[in-house]
N, C-alpha and C. Protein backbone atom coordinates (compact mmCIF):
# COMPACT_ATOMS: atom_id res chain seq x y z
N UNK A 1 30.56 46.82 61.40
CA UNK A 1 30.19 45.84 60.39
C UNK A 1 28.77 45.34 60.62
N UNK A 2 28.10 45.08 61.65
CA UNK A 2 27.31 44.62 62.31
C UNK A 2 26.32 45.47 61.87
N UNK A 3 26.60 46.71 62.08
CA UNK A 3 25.42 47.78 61.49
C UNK A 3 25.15 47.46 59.72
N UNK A 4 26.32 47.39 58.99
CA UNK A 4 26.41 47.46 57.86
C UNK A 4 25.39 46.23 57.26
N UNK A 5 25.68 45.19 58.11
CA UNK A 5 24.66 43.60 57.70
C UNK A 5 23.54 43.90 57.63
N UNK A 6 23.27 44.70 58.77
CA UNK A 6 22.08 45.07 59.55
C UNK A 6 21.04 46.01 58.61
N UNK A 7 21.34 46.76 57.84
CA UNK A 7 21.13 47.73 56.94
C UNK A 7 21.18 46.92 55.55
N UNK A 8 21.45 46.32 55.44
CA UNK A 8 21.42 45.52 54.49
C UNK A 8 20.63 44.15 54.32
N UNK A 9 20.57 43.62 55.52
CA UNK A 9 19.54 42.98 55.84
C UNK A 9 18.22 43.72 55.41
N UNK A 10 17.85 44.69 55.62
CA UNK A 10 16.47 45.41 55.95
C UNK A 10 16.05 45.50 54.55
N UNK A 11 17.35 46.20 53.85
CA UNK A 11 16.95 46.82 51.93
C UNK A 11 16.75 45.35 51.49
N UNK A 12 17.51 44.27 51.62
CA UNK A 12 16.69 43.07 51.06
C UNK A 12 15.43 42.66 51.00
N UNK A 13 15.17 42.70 52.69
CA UNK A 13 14.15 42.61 53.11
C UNK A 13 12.78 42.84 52.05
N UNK A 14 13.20 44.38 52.04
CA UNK A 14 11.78 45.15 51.56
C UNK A 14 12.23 44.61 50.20
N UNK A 15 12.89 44.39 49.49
CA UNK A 15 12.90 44.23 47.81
C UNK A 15 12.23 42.97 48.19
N UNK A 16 12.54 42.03 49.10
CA UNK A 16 11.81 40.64 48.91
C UNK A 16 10.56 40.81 48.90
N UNK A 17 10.21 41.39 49.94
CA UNK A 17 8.24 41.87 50.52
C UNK A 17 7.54 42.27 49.51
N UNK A 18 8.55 43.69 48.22
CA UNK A 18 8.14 43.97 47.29
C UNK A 18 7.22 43.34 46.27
N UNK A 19 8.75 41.90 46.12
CA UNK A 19 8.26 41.42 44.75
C UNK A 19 7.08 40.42 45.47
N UNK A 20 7.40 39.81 46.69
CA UNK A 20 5.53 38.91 46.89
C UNK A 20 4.53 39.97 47.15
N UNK A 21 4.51 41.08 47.10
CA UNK A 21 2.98 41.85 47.46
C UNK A 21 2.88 41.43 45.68
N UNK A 22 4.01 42.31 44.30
CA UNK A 22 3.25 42.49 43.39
C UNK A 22 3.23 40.53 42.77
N UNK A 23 3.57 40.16 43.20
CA UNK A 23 3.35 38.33 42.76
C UNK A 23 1.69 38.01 43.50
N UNK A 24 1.66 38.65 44.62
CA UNK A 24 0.49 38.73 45.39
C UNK A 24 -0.58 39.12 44.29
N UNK A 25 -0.58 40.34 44.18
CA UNK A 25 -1.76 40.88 43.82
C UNK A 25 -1.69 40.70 42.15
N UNK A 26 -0.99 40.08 41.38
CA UNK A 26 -1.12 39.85 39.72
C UNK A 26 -1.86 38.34 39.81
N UNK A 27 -2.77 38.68 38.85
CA UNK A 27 -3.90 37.36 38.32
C UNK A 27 -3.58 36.34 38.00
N UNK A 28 -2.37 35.98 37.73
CA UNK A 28 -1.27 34.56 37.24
C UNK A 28 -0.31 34.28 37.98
N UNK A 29 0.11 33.41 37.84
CA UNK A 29 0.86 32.81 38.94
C UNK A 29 2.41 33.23 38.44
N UNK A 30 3.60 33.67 39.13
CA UNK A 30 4.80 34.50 39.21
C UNK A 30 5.46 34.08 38.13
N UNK A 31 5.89 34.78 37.21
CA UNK A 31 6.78 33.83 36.20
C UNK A 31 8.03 33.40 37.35
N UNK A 32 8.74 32.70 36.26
CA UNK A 32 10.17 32.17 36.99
C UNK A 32 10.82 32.46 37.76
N UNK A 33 11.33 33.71 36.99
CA UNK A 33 12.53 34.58 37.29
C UNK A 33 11.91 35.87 38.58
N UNK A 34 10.83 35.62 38.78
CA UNK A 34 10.36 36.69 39.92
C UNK A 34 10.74 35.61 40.92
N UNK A 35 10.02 34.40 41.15
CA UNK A 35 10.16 33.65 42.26
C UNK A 35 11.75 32.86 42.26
N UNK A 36 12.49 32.62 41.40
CA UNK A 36 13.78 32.73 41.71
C UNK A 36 14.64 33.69 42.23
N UNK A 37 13.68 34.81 42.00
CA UNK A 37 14.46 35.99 42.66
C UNK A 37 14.17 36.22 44.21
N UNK A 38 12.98 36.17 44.54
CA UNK A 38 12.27 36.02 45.67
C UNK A 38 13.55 35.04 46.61
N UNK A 39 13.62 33.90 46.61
CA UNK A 39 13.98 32.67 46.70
C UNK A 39 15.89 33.02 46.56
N UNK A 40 16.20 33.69 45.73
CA UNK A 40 17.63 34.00 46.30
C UNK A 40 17.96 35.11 47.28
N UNK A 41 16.41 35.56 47.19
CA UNK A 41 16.85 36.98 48.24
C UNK A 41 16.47 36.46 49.58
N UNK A 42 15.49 35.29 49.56
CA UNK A 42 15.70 34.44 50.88
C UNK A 42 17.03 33.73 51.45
N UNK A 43 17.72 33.36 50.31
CA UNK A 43 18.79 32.50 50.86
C UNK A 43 19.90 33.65 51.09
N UNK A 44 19.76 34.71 50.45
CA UNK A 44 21.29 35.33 51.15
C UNK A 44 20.86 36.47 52.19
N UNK A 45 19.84 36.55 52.69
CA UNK A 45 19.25 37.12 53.39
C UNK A 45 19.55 36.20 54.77
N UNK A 46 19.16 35.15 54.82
CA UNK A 46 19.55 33.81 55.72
C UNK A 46 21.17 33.90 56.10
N UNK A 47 22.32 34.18 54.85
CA UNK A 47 23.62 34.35 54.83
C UNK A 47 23.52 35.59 55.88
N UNK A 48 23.78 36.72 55.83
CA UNK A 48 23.46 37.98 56.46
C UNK A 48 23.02 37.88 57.35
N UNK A 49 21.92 37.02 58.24
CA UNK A 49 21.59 37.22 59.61
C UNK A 49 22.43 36.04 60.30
N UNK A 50 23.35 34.68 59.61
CA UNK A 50 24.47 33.69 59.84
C UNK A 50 25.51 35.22 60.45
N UNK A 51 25.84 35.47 59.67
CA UNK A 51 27.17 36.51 60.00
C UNK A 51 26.71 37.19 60.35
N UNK A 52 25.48 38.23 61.21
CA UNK A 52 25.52 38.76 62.09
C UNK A 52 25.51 38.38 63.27
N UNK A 53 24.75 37.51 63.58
CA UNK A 53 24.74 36.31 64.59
C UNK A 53 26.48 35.91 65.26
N UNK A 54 27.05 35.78 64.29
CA UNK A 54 28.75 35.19 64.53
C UNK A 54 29.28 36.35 64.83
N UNK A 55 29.13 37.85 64.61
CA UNK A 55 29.90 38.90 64.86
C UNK A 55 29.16 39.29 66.16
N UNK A 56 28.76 38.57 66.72
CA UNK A 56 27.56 39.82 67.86
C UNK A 56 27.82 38.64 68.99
N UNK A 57 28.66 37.13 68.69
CA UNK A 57 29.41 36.47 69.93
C UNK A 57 30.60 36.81 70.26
């Protein structure tokens, strides 16, 4: 299971990194729904390293 978080952790990861490089590099500031997205892929990303943390005591 631990692996499975773990791997899943990572593909979030990069979709998060994704959307701030292209929020990064566009001339206007993020519409909404990019940085709400950003911003939920932080919070369940946060969930996912909680429960790996608890499976690995």
């Amino acid at each position: 299971m631990i692996v499975k978080l773990k791997t899943l952790r990572t593909r979030l990861l990069t979709a998060q990194r994704e959307l701030i490089t292209i929020a990064a590099n566009a001339d206007t500031i993020p519409a909404d729904n990019v940085m709400r997205k950003i911003a939920d892929l932080e919070v369940t990303i946060g969930a996912i390293e909680t429960m790996i943390e608890e499976n690995e005591k």
